[in-house]
Structures are given as C-alpha cells and as structure tokens.
N, C-alpha and C. Protein backbone atom coordinates (compact mmCIF):
# COMPACT_ATOMS: atom_id res chain seq x y z
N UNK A 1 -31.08 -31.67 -78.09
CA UNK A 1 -31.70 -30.44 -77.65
C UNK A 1 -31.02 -29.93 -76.38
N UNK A 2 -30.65 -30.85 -75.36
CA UNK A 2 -30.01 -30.67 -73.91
C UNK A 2 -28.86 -29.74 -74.70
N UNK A 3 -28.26 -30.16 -75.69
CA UNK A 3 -26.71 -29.72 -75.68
C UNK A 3 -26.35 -28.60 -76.13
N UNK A 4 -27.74 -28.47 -77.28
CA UNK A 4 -27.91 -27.04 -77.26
C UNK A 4 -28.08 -25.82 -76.64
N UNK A 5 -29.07 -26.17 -75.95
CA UNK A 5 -29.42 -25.25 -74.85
C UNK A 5 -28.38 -25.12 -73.77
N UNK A 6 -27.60 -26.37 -73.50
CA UNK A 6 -26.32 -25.92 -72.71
C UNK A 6 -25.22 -25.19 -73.75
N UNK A 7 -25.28 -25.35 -74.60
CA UNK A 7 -24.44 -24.03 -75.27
C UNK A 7 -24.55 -22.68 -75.05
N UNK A 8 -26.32 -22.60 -75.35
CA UNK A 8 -26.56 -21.43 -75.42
C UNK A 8 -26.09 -20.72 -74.14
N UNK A 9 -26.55 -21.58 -72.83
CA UNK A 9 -26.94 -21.12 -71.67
C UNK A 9 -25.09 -20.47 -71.48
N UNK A 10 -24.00 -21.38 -71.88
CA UNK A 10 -22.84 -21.10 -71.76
C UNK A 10 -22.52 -19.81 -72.13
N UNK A 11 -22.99 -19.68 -73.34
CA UNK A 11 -22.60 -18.82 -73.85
C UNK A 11 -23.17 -17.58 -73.40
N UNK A 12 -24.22 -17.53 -72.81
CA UNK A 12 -25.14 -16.53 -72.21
C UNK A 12 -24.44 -15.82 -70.49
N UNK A 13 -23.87 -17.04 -70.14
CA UNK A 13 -22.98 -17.13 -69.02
C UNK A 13 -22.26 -15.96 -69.10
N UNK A 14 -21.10 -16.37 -70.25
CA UNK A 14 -19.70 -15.92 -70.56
C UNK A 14 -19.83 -14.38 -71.00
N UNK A 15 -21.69 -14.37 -71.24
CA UNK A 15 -21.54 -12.77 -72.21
C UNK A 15 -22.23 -12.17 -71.43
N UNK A 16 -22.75 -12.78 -69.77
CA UNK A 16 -23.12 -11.57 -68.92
C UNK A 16 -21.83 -11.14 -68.16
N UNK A 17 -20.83 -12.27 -68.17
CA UNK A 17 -19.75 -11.93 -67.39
C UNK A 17 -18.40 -10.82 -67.58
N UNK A 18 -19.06 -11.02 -69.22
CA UNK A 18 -17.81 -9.83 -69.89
C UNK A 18 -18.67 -8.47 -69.77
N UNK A 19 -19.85 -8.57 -69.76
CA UNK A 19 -20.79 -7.24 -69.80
C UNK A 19 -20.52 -6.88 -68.04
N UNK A 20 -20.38 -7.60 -67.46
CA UNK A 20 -20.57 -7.26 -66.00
C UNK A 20 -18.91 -6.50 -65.28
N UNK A 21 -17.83 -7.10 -66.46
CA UNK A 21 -16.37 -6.78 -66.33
C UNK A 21 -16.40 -5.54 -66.91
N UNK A 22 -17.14 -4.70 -67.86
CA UNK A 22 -17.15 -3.51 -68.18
C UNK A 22 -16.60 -2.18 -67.58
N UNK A 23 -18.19 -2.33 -66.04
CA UNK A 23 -17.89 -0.95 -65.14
C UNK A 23 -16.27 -0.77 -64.52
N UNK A 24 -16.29 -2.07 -64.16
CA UNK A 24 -14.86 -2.01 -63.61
C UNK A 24 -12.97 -2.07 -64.69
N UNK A 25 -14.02 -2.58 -65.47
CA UNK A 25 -12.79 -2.58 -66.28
C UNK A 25 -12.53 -0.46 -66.91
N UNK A 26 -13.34 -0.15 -67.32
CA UNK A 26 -13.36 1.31 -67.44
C UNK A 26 -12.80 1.95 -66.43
N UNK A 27 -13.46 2.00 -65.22
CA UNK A 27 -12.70 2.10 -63.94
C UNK A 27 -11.50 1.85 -63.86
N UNK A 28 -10.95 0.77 -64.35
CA UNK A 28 -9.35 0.34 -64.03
C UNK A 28 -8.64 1.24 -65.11
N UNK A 29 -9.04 1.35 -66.27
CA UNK A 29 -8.49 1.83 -67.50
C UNK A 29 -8.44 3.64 -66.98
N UNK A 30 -9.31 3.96 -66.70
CA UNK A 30 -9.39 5.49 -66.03
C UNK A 30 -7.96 5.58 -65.19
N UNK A 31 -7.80 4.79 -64.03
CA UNK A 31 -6.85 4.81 -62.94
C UNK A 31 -5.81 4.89 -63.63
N UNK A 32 -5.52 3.93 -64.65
CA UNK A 32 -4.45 3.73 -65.13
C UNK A 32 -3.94 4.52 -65.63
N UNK A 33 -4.55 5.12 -66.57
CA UNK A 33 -4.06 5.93 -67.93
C UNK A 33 -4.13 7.71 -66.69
N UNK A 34 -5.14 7.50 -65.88
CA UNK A 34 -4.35 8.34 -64.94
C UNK A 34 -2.97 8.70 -64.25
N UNK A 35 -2.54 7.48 -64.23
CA UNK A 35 -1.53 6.68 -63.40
C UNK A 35 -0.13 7.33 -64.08
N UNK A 36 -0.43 6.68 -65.07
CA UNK A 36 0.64 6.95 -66.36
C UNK A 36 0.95 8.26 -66.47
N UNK A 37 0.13 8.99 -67.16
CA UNK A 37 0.38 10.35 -66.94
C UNK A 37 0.65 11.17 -66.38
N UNK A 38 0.90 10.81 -65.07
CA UNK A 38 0.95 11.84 -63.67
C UNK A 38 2.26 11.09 -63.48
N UNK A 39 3.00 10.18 -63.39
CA UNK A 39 3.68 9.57 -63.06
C UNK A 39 5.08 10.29 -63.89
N UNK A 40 6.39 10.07 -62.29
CA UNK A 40 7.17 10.94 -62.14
C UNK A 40 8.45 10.26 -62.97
N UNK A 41 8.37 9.33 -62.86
CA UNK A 41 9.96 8.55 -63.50
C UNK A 41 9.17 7.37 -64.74
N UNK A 42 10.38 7.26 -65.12
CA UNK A 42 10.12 5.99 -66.37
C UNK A 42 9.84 4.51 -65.67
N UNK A 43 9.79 4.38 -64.53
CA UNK A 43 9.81 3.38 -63.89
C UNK A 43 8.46 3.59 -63.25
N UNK A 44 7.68 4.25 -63.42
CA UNK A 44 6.61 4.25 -62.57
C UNK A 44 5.48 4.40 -64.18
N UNK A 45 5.97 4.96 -65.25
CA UNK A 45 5.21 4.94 -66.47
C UNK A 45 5.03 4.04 -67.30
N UNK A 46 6.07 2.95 -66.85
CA UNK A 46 6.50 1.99 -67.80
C UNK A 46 5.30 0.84 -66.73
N UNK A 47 5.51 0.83 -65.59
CA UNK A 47 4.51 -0.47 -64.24
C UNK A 47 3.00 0.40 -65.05
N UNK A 48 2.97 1.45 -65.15
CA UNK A 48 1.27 1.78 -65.23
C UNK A 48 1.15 0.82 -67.51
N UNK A 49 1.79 1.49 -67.88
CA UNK A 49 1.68 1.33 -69.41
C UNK A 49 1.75 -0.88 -69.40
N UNK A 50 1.96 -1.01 -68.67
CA UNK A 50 1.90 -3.11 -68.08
C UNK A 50 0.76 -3.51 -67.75
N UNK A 51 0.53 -2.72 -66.47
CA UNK A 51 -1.32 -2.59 -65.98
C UNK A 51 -2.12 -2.39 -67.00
N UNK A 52 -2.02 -1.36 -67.77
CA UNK A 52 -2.65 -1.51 -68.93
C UNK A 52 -2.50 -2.72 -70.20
N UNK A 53 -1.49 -2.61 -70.35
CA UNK A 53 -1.56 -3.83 -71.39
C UNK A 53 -1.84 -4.89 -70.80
N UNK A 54 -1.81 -5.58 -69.46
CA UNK A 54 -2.54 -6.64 -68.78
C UNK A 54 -3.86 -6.87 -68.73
N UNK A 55 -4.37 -5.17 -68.40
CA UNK A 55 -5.89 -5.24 -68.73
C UNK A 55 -6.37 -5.40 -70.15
N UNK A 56 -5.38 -5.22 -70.98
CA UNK A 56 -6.10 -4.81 -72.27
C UNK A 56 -6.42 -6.95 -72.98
N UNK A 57 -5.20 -6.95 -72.18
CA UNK A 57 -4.79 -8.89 -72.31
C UNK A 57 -5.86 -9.31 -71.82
N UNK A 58 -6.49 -8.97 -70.58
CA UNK A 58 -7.80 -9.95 -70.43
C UNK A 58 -9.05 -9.84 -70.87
N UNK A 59 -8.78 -8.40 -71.44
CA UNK A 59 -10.53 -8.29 -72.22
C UNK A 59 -10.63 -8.88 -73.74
N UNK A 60 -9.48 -9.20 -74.00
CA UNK A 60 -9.00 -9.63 -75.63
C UNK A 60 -9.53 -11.38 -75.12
N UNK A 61 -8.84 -11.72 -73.79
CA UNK A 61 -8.77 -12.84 -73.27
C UNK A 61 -10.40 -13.60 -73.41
N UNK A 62 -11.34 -12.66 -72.93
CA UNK A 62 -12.45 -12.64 -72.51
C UNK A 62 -13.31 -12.67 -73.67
N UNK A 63 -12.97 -11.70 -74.65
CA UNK A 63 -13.41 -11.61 -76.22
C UNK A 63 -13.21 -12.96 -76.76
N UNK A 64 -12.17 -13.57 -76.63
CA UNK A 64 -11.58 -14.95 -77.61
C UNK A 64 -12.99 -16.00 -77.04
N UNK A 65 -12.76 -15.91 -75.09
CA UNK A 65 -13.76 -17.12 -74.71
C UNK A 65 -15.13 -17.19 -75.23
N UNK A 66 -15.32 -15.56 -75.06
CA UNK A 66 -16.96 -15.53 -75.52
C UNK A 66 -17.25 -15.59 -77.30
N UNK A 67 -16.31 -15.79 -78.03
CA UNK A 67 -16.16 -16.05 -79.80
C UNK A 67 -16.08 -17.88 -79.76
N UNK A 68 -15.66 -18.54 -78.71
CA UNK A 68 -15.61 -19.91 -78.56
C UNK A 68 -16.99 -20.50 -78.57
N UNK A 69 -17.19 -19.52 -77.38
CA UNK A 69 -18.64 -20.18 -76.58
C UNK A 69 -19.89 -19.71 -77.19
N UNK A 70 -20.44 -18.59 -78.36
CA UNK A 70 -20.67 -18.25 -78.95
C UNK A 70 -20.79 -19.54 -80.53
N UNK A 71 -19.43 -19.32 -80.83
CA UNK A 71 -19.25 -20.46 -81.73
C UNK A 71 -19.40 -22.07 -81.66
N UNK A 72 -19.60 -22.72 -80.54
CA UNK A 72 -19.67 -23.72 -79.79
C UNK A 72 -21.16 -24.07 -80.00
N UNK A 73 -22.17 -23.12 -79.34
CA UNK A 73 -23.35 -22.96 -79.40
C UNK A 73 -24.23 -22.90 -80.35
N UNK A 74 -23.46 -22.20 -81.41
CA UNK A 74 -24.40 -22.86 -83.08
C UNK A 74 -24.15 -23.70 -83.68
N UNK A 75 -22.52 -24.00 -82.92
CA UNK A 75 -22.52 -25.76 -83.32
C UNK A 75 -23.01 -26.84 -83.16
N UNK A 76 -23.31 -26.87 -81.97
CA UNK A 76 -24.62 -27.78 -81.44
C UNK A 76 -25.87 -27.28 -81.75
N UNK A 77 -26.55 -26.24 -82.28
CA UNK A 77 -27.26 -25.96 -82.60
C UNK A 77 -27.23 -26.74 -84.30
N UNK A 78 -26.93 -26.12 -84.95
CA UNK A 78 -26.82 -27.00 -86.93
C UNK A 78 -26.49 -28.58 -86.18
N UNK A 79 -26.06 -29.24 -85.21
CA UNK A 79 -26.08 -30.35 -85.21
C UNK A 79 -27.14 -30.77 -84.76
N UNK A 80 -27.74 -30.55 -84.10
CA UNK A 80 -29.32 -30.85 -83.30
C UNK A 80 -30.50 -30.67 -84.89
N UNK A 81 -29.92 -29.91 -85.06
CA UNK A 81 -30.98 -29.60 -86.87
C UNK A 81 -31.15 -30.26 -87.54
N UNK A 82 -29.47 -31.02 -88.10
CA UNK A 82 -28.94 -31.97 -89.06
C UNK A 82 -29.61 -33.54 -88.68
N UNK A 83 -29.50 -33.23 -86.80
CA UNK A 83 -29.93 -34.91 -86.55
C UNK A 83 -31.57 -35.03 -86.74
N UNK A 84 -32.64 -33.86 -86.62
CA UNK A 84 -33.70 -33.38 -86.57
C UNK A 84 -33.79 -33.91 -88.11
N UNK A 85 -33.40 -33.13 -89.18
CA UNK A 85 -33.57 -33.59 -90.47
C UNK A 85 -33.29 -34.91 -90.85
N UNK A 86 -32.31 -35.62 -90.29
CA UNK A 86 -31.88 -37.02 -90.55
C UNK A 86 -33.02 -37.87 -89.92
N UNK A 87 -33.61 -37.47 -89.04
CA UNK A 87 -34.55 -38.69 -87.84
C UNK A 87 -35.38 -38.47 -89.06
N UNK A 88 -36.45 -37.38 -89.51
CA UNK A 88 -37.52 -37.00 -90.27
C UNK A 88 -37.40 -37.34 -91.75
N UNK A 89 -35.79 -37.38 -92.11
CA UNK A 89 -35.95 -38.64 -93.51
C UNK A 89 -35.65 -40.04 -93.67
N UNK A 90 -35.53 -40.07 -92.08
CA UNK A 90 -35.56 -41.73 -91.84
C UNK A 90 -37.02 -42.45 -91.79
N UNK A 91 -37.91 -41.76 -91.08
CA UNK A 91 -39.31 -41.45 -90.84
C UNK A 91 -39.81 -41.79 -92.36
N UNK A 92 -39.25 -40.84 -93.04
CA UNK A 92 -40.05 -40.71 -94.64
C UNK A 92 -39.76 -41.54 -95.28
N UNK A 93 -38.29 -42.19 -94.83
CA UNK A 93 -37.71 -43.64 -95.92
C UNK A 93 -39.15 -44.62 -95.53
N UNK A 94 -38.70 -44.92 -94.07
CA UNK A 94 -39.62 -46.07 -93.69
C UNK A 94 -41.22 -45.78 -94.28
N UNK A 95 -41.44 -45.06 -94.00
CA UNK A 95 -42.97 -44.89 -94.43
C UNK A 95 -42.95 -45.19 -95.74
N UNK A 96 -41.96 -44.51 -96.73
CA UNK A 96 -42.70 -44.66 -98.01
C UNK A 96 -42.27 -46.20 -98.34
N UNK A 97 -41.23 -47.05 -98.02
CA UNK A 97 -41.02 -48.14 -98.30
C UNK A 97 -41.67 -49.20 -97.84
N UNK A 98 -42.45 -48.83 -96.87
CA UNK A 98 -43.83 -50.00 -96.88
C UNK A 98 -45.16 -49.50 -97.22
N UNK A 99 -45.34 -48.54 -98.10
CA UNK A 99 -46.70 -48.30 -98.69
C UNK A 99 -47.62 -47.93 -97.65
N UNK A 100 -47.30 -47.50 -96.58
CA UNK A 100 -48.35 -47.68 -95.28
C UNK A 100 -49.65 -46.29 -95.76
N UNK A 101 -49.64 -46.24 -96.91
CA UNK A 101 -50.73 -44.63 -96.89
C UNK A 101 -51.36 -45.34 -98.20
N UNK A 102 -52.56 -46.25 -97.80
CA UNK A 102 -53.51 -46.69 -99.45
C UNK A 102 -54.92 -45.89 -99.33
N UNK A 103 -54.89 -44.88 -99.85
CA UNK A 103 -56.14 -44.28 -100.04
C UNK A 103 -56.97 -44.97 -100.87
N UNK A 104 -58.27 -44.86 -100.24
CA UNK A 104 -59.64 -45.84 -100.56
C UNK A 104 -60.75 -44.74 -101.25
N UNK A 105 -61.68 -44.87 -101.66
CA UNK A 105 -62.69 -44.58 -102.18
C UNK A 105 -64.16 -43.99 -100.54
N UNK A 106 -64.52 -42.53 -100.29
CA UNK A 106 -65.26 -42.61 -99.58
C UNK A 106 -66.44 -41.87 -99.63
N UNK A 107 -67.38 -42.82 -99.42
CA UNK A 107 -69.06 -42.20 -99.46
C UNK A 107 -69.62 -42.08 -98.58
N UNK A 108 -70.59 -40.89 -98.64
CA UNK A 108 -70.79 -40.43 -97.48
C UNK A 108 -72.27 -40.42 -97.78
N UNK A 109 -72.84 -40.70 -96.59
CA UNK A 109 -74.50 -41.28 -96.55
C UNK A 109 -75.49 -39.79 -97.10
N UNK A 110 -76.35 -40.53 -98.36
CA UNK A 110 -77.09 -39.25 -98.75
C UNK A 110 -76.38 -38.76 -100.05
N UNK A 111 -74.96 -39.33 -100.42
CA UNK A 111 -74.24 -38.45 -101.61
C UNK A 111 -74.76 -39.69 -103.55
N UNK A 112 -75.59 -40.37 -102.66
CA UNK A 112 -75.84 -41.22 -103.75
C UNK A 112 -74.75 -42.54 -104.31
N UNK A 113 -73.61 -42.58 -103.75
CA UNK A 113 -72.72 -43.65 -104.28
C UNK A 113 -72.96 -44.98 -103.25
C-alpha cells in the first residue's frame, strides 16, 4: 500500500510541476517566437529558432517523466491488487482445507425442537 501511494504521490509531484512550468513556459515561447521574427540577421534567427527547440526539448522532456511516473504508479498499484488477491486466496486455501466452518443444527427456545 506504502508503494502505491508513493507512486501516486510521485506522480502527483511531477504533474503539478509540469502544470506549474506552463505560465512560464508560454511566456518563454511568446519571447521567443517574438525574438525570431523581429530578428535582423540569420544569426540572430537561427539562436532564437534553438531557444525554441530547447524549450520545446524540455516540455517533451517533462511529458516522457510524467508518462513514467504516471506509468510507475499503476504499476504498483495492479501489484498491491495482485498481492491483495493472492493473500485472500491463500486465506480461502487455508480455511477450506481444514474444514474450519461445521454448521450445526439451531433451536431457539419456544420454537418447539
């Protein structure tokens, strides 16, 4: 259960941190593609069109971590399940292999038996 929930929590981490890279990342992408366009020589269009593909590299970057950590997290999740189902037909082996459930006959005062 711990390992789950540290998945989740990971993963919860990683997906406020890309939500929180947003404002600024828009922001940077604005400057840029500003940048570019206004820009006087091929040498100054070509440094902005880098900035951009750098930025574009870490949000791809950021996408991959949070598809890990995401994926990570329902993995330990179906495993916490699997061991959940395995404990509960271990439970059911043992029980039914020593007969421990003999139902008896019961009367109850006043019913005549």
């Amino acid at each position: 259960m711990q390992n789950s929930v540290g998945g989740f929590e990971d993963a919860l981490k990683l997906q406020a941190r890309v939500v929180g890279n947003i404002p600024s990342d828009s922001s940077a992408m604005t400057q840029l593609v500003s940048a570019s366009q206004s820009s006087t020589g091929a040498l100054q269009a070509a440094q902005a069109g880098n900035q951009l593909l750098a930025l574009q590299s870490r949000q791809l970057s950021d996408i991959q971590a949070e598809l890990a950590a995401n994926g990570r997290a329902a993995e330990l999740e179906r495993a916490r399940q699997a061991a959940n189902e395995a404990g509960a037909e271990a439970q059911y082996q043992h029980f039914a292999q020593y007969d421990a459930y003999v139902p008896e006959a019961v009367s109850f005062p006043g019913s005549g038996d």
